[in-house]
Protein backbone atom coordinates (compact mmCIF):
# COMPACT_ATOMS: atom_id res chain seq x y z
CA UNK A 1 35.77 13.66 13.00
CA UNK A 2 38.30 14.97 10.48
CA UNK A 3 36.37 14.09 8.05
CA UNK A 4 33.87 16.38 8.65
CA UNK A 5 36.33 18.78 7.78
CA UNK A 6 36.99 17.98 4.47
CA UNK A 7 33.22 16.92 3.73
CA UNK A 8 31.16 19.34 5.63
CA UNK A 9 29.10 20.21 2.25
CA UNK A 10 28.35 17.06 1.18
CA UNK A 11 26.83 16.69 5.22
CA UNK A 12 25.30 19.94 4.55
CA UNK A 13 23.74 18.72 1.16
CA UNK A 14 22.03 15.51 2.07
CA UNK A 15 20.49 17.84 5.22
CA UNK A 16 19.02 20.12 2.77
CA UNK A 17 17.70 17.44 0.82
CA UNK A 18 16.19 16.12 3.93
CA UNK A 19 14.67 19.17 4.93
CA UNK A 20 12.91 19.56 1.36
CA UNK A 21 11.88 16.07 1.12
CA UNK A 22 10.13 16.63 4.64
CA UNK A 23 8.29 20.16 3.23
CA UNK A 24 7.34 18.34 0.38
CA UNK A 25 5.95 15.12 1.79
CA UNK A 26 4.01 17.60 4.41
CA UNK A 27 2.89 19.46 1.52
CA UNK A 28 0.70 16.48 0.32
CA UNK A 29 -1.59 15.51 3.79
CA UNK A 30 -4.85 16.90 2.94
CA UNK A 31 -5.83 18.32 6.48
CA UNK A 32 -9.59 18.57 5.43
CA UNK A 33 -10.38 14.73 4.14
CA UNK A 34 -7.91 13.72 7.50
CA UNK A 35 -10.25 15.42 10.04
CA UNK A 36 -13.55 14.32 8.30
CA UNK A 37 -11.59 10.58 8.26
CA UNK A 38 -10.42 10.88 11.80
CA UNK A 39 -10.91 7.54 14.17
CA UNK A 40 -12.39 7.93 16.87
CA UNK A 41 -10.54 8.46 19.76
CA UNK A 42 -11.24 5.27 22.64
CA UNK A 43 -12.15 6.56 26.40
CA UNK A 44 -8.73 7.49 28.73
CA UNK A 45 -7.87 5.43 30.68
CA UNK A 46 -5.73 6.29 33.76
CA UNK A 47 -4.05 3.93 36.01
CA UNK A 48 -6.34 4.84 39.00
CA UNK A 49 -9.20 3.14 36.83
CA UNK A 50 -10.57 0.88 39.79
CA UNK A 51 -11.58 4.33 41.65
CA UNK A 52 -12.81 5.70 39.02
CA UNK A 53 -16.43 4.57 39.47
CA UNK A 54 -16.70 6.01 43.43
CA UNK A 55 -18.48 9.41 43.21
CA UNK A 56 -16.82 11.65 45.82
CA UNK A 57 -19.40 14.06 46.00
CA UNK A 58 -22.31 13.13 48.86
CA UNK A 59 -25.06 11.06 47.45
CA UNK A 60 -28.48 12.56 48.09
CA UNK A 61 -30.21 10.21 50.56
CA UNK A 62 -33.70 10.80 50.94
CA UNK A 63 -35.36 10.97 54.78
């Protein structure tokens, strides 16, 4: 860790250049033509899926 020391600028350099590159890359999604795009979503599925088909709510039974 020494080096750090001696280099700390260089560290803090290729961070900046990181952080920039992310900005700029984030700069080009086109939000609009990505939510007219957009797949659609498949049904969730939980792990309880077996019970998901009982109704828990009385059925109406007629007399």
């Amino acid at each position: 860790m020494e080096w750090i020391k001696d280099y700390w600028w260089i560290v803090l350099i290729v961070l900046a250049g990181m952080f920039i590159s992310g900005i700029k890359e984030l700069n080009r999604v086109d939000v609009k033509r990505y939510l007219n795009d957009k797949p659609k979503i498949p049904p969730h599925k939980d792990n309880n899926a077996q019970w998901d088909d009982d109704d828990d709510l009385p059925k109406n039974k007629k007399k």
